[in-house]
Protein backbone atom coordinates (compact mmCIF):
# COMPACT_ATOMS: atom_id res chain seq x y z
CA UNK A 1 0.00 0.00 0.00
CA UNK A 2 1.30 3.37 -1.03
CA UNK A 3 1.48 5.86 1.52
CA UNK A 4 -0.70 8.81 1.18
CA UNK A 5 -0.52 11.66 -1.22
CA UNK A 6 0.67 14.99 1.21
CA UNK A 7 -1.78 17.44 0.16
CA UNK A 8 -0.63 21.08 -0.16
CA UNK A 9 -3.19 22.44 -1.82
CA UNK A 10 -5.40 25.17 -0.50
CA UNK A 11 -8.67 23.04 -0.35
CA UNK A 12 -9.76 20.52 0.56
CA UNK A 13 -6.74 20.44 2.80
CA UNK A 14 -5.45 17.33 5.31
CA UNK A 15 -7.49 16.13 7.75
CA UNK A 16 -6.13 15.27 10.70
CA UNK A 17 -6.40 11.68 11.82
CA UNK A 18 -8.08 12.23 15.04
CA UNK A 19 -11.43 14.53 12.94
CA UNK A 20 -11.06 11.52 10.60
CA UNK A 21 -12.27 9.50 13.41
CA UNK A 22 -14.60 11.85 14.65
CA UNK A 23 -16.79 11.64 11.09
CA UNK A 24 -16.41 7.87 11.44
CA UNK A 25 -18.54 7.25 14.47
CA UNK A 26 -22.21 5.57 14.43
CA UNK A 27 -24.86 8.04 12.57
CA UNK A 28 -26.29 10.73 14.84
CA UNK A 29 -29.94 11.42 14.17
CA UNK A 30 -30.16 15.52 13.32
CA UNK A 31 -32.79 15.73 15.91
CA UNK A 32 -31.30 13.97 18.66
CA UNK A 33 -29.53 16.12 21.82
CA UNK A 34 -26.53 14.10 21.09
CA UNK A 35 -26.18 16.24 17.98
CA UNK A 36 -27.72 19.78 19.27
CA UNK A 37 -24.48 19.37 21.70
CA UNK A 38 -22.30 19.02 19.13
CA UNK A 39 -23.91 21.39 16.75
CA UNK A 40 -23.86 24.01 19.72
CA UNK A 41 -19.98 23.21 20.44
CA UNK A 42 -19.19 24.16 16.49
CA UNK A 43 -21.05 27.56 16.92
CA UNK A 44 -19.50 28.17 20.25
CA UNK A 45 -15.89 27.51 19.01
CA UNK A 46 -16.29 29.44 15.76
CA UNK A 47 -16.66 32.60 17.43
CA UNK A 48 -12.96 33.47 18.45
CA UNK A 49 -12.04 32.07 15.25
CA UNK A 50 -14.30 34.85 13.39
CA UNK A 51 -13.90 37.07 16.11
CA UNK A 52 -17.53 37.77 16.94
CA UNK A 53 -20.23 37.49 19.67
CA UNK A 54 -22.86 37.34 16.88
CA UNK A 55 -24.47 33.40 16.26
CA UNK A 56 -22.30 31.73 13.61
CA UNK A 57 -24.90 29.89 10.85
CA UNK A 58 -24.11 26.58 9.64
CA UNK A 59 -25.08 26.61 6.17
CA UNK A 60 -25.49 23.52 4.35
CA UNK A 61 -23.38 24.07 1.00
CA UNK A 62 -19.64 24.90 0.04
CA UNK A 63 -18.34 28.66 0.28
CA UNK A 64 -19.49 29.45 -2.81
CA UNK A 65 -23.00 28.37 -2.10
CA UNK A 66 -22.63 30.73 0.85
CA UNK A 67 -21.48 33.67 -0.97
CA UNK A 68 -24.54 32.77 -3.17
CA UNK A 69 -27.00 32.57 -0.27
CA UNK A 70 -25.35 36.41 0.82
CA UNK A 71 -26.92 37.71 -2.64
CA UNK A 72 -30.06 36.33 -2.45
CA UNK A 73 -30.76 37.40 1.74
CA UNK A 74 -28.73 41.25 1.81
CA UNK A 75 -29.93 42.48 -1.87
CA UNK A 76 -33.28 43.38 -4.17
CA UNK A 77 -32.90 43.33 -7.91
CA UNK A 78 -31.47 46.67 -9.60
CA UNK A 79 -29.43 47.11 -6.28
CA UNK A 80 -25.74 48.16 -7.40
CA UNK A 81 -22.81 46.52 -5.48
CA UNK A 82 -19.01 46.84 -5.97
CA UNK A 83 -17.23 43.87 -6.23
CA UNK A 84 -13.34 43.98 -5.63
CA UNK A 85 -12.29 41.54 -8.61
CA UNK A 86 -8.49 41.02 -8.28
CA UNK A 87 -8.36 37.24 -7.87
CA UNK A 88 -10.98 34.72 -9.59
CA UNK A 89 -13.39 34.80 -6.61
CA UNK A 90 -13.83 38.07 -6.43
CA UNK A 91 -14.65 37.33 -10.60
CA UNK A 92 -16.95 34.81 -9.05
CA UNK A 93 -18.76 36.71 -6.77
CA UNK A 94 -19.48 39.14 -9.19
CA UNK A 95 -20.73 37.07 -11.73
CA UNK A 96 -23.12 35.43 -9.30
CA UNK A 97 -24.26 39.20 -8.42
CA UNK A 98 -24.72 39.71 -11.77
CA UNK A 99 -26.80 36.54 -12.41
CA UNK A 100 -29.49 37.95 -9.92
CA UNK A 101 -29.84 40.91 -11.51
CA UNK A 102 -27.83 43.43 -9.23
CA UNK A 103 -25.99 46.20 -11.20
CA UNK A 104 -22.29 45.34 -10.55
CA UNK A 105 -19.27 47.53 -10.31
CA UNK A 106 -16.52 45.58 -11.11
CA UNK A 107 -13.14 47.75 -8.81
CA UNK A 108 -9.99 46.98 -8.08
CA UNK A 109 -9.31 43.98 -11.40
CA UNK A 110 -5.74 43.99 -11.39
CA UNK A 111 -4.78 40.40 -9.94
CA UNK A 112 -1.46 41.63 -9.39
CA UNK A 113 -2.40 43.99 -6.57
CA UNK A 114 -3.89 43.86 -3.36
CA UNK A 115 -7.44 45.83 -3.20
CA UNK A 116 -6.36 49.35 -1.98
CA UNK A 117 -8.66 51.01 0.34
CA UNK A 118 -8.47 54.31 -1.43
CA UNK A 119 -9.93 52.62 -4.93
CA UNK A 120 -13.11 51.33 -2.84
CA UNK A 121 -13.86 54.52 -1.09
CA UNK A 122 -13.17 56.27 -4.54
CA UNK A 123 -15.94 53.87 -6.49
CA UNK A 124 -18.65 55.00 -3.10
CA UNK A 125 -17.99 58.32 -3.66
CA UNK A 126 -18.69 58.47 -7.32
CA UNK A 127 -22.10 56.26 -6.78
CA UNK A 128 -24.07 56.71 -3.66
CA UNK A 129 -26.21 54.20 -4.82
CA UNK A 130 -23.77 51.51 -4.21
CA UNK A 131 -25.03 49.38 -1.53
CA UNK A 132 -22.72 46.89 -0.65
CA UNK A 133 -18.83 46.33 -1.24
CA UNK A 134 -18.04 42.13 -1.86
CA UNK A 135 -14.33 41.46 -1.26
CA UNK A 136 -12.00 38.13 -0.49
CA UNK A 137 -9.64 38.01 1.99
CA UNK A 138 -7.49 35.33 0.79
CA UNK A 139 -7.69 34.75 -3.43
CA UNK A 140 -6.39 31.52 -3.90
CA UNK A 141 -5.75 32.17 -6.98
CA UNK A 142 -2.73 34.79 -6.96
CA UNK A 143 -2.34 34.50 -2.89
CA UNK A 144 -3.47 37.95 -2.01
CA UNK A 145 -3.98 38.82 0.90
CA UNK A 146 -6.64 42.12 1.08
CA UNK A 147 -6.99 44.64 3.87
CA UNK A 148 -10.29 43.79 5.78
CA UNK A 149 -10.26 46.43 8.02
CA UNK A 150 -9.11 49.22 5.79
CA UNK A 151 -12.15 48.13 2.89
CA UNK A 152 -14.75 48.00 6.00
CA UNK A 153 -13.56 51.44 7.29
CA UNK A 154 -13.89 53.05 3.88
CA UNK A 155 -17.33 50.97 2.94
CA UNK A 156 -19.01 51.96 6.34
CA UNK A 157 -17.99 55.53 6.24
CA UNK A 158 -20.33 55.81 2.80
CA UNK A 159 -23.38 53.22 4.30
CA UNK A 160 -22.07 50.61 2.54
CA UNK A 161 -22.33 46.52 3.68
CA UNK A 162 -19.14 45.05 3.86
CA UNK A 163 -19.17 41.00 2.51
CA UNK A 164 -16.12 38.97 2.79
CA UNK A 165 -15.19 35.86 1.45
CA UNK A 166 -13.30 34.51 4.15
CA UNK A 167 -13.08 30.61 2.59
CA UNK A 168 -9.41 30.29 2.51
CA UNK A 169 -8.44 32.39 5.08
CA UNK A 170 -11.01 32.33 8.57
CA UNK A 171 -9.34 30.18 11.22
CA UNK A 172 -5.35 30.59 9.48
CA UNK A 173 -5.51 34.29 9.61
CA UNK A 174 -6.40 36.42 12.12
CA UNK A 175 -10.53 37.76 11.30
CA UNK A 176 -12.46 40.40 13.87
CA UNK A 177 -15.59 40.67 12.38
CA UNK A 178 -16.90 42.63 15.14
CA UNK A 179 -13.95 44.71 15.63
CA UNK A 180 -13.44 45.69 11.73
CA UNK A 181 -17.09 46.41 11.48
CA UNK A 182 -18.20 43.87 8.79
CA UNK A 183 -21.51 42.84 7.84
CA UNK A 184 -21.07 39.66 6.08
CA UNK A 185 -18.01 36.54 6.45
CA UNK A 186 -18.19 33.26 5.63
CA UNK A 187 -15.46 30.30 5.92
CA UNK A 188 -16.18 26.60 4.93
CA UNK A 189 -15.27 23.26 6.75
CA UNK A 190 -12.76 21.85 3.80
CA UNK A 191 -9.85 24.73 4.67
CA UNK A 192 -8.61 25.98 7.55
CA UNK A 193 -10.63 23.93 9.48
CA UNK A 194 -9.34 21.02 8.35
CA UNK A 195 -12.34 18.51 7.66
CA UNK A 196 -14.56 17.66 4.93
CA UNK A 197 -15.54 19.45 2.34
CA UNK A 198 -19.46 20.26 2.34
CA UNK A 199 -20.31 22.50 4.97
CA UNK A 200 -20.08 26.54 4.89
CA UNK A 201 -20.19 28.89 8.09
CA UNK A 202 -21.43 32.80 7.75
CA UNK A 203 -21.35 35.84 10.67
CA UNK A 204 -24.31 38.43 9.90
CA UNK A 205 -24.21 41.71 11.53
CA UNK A 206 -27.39 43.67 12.84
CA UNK A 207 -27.35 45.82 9.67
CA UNK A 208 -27.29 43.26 7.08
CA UNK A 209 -30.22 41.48 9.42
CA UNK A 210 -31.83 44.46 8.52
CA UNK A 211 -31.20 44.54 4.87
CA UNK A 212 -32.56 40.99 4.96
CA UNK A 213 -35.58 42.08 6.38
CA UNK A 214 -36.17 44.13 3.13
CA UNK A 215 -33.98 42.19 0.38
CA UNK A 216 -36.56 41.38 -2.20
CA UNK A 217 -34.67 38.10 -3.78
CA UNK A 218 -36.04 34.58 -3.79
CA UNK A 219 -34.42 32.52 -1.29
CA UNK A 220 -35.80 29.03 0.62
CA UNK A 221 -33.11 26.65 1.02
CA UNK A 222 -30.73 29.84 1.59
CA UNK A 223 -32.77 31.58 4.16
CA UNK A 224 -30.41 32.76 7.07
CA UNK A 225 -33.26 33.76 9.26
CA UNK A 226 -34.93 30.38 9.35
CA UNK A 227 -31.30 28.84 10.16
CA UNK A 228 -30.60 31.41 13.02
CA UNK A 229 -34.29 30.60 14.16
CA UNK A 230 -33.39 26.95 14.50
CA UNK A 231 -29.80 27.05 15.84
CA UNK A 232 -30.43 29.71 18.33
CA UNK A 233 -33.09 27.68 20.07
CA UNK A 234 -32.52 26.37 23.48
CA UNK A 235 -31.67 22.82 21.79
CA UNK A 236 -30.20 23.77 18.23
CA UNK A 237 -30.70 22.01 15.27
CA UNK A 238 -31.08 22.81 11.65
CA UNK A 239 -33.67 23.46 9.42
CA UNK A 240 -32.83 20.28 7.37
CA UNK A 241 -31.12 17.69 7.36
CA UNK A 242 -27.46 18.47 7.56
CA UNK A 243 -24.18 16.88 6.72
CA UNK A 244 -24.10 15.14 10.11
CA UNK A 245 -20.46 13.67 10.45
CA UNK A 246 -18.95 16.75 9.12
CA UNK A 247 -19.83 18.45 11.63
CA UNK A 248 -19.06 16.14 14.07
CA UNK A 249 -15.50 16.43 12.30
CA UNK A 250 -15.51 20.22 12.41
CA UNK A 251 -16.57 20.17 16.29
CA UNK A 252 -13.19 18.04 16.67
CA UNK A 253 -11.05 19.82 14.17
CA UNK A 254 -11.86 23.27 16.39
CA UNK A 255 -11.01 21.70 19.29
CA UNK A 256 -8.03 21.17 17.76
CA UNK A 257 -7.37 24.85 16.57
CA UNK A 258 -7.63 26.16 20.28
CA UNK A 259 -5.54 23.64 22.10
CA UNK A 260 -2.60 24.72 19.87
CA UNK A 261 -4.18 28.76 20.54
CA UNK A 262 -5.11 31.20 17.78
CA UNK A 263 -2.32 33.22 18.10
CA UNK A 264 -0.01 29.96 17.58
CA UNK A 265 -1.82 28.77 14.75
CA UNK A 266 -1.78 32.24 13.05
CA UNK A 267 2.04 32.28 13.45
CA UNK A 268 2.49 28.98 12.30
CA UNK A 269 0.61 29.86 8.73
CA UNK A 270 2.89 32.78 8.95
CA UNK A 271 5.77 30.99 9.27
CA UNK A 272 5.15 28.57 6.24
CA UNK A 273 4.24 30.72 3.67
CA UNK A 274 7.63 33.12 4.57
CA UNK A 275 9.39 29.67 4.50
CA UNK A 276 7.84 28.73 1.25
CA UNK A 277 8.47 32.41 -0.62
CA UNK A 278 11.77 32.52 0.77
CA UNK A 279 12.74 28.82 -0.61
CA UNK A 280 10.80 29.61 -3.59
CA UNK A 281 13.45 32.58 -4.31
CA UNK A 282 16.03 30.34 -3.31
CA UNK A 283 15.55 27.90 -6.38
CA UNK A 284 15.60 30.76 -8.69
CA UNK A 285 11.18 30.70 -8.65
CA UNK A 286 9.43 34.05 -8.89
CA UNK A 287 6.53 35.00 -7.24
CA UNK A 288 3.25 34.20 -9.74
CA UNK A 289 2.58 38.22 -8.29
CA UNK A 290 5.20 39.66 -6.82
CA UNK A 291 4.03 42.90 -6.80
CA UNK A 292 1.07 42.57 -4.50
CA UNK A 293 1.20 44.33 -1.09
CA UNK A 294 0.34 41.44 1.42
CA UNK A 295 0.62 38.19 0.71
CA UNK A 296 -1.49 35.28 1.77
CA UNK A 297 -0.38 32.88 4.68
CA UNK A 298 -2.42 29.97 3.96
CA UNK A 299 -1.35 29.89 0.26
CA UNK A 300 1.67 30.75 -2.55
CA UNK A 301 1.54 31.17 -5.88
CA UNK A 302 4.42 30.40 -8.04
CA UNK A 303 5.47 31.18 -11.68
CA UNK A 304 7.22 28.09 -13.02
CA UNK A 305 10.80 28.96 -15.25
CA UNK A 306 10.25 29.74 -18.81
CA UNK A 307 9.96 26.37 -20.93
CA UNK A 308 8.19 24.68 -18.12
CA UNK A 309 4.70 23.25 -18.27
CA UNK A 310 3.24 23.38 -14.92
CA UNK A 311 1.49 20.36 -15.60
CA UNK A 312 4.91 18.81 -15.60
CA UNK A 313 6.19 19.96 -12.44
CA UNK A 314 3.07 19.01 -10.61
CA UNK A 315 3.41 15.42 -11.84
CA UNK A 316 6.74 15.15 -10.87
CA UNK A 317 5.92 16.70 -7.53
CA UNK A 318 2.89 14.14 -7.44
CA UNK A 319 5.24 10.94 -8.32
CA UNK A 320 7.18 12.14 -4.88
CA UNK A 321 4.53 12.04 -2.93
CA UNK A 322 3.06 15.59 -2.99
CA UNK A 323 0.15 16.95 -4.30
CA UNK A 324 0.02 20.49 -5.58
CA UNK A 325 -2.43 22.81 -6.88
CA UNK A 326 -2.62 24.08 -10.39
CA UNK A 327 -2.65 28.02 -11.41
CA UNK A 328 -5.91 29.50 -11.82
CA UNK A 329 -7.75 31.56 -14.43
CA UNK A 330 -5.30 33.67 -16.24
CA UNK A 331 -2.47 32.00 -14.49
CA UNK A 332 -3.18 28.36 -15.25
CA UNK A 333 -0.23 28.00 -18.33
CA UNK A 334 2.35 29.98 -16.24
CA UNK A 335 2.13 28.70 -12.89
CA UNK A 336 0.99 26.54 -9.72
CA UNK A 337 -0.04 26.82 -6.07
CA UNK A 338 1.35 25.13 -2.64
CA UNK A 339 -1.21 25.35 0.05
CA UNK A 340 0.05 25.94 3.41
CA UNK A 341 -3.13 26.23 6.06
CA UNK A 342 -5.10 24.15 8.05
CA UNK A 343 -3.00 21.09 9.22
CA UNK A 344 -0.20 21.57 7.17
CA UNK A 345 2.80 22.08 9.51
CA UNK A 346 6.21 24.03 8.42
CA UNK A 347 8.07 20.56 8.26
CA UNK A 348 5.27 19.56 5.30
CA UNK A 349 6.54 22.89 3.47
CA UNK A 350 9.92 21.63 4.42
CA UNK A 351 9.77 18.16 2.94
CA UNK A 352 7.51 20.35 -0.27
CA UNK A 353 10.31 22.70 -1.34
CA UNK A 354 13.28 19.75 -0.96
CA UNK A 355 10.94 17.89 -3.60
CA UNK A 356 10.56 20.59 -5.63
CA UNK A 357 14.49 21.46 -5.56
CA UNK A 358 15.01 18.07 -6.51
CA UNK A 359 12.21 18.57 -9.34
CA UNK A 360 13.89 21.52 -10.66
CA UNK A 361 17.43 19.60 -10.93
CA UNK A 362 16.17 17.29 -13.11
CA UNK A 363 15.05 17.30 -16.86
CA UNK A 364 11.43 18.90 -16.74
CA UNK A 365 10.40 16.53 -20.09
CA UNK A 366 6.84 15.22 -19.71
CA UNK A 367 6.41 11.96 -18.56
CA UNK A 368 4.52 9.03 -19.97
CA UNK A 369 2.05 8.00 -17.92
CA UNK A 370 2.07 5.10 -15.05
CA UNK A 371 -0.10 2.28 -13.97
CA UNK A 372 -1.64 3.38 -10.68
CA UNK A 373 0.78 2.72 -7.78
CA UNK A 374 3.47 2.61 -10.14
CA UNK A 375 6.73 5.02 -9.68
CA UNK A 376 9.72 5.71 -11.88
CA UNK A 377 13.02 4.54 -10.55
CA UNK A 378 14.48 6.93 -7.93
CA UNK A 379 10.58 9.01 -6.98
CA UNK A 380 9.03 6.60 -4.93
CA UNK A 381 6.01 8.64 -2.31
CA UNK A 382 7.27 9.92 0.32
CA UNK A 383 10.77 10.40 -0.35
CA UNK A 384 12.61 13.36 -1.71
């Protein structure tokens, strides 16, 4: 038996052995008070991690169903929103505004910059009529890293709702929703929280409860007032039937995050991605953006050398052992992405960047294909 692939990619990430166990036990019924306890243990933990003392919804969907279900509850058709697009989910997010019928403002395009403050308060003050500014935190796709804070300040001072993708970034990166005044974050189960893919988590503030209240867009299965009407009941459940033993993984995987401690966790994402740009440069790899203001501590994006498929250099990486990501949108024939967040521990970005030096050493030809389990001479998994 092989041993596992190590996967540094920025979603779904490694899950730990001890939340693997935790999805594995007997089914819970949704209804029982076996799972309102741990349902209620989930919402309790996630508060620190999105700094907040508002309820934290479990929404049954990925991210981007979540960012979805944001449209349909804060917004009415015709409402114009500015959408900061320098990654492809801020792209996304405006395309799905766009499919309801909200007039979108696309700000801020250049992938090779961080969204600067200035540019969003610029876009309010030329339309008063925006209503909402839609931002990521963390684009996976360059690994920018945007100024929360310094987009809320701006957006608030001009009435506007602040929305934040917070996917690949809430619980690796330090997030104070109440503190930095935003109306909207959601994060997802299959990132920094290191278990399964399927399950989203959102933070609503008083003000976008409000714009609910009067949002004129269909929504049923995406209702956030009949899922904070269910989970803030003395015994919480859901409104449907949820992914049960994900969030029984979740529950573990957060007890996880705050024995190690927040602050220890965010330094430790720190720490790998300055490890991984700093080896990166060492092997003679640029940056896929080098230009960008803050970079991204749960992932890296890396140009590969001129000649180089990146297709090629992730299958060689893959035949040692070590799954990478591949570039995305307009960076998907020039580069490729190393996760860093959740479980992933500086010694994985250790034993990573060795493979990749070794990679880079030899002839970057592509390679005809294997029978599964099968690995050239020299590249068996797990060894660099």
């Amino acid at each position: 038996m092989t041993e596992p692939l190590l996967l540094m990619t920025p979603g779904p990430t490694r899950v730990p052995e001890q939340v693997l166990r935790a999805g594995a036990r007997p089914m819970l019924h949704h209804r029982s008070p076996e799972f309102s306890q741990v349902l209620a243990a989930v919402m309790e933990r996630l508060r620190p991690v999105m700094g907040t003392r508002e309820p934290v919804l479990p929404v049954h969907t990925t991210g981007r169903g979540a960012m979805e279900a944001a449209i349909c509850n804060l917004f009415s058709p015709r409402d114009e929103v500015a959408v900061c697009c320098n990654g492809k989910f801020g792209e996304m997010w405006a395309d799905l505004a766009q499919l309801y019928g909200l007039v979108v403002h696309r700000i801020a395009a250049d992938w090779n910059r961080s969204v600067d403050p200035l540019l969003v308060e610029a876009a309010l003050v030329e339309n008063r009529r925006i209503r909402g500014v839609l931002f990521a935190y963390c684009d996976t796709a360059n690994g920018v890293r945007n100024d929360v804070a310094g987009i809320a300040r701006v957006a608030r001072a001009r009435g506007a709702l602040v929305l934040v993708d917070g996917v690949s970034a809430i619980g690796g990166m330090p997030f104070e929703f109440d503190d930095w005044d935003v109306d909207f974050a959601v994060t997802a189960s299959q990132k920094c929280l290191m278990s399964g893919p399927g399950l989203a988590f959102v933070a609503v503030s008083e003000r976008a409860w409000s714009a609910a209240a009067s949002g004129r867009l269909p929504r049923s299965y995406w209702d956030f007032a009949e899922i904070r009407q269910h989970v803030t009941r003395p015994k919480p459940e859901t409104p449907g039937t949820p992914p049960v033993h994900v969030i029984c993984q979740v529950a573990e995987a957060l007890a996880m995050i705050h024995d190690e401690g927040l602050e220890r966790g965010f330094r430790r994402h720190e720490d790998m991605a300055a490890l991984t740009r700093k080896r990166a440069g060492e092997l003679g790899l640029q940056l896929q953006c080098p230009r960008l203001e803050q970079f991204s501590p749960t992932v890296t994006a890396i140009a590969v050398p001129p000649g180089v498929q990146p297709s090629t250099l992730r299958e060689r990486l893959k035949r040692r052992g070590i799954l990478t990501a591949a570039g995305l949108g307009i960076f998907a024939a020039s580069g490729f992405r190393i996760g860093h967040m959740g479980n992933i521990q500086v010694a994985d970005v250790e034993r990573t960047m060795a493979a990749l030096e070794a990679v880079l050493a030899s002839p970057l030809s592509p390679l005809p294909s294997l029978r599964s389990g099968q690995a050239p001479p020299g590249e068996g998994h797990g060894k660099v």
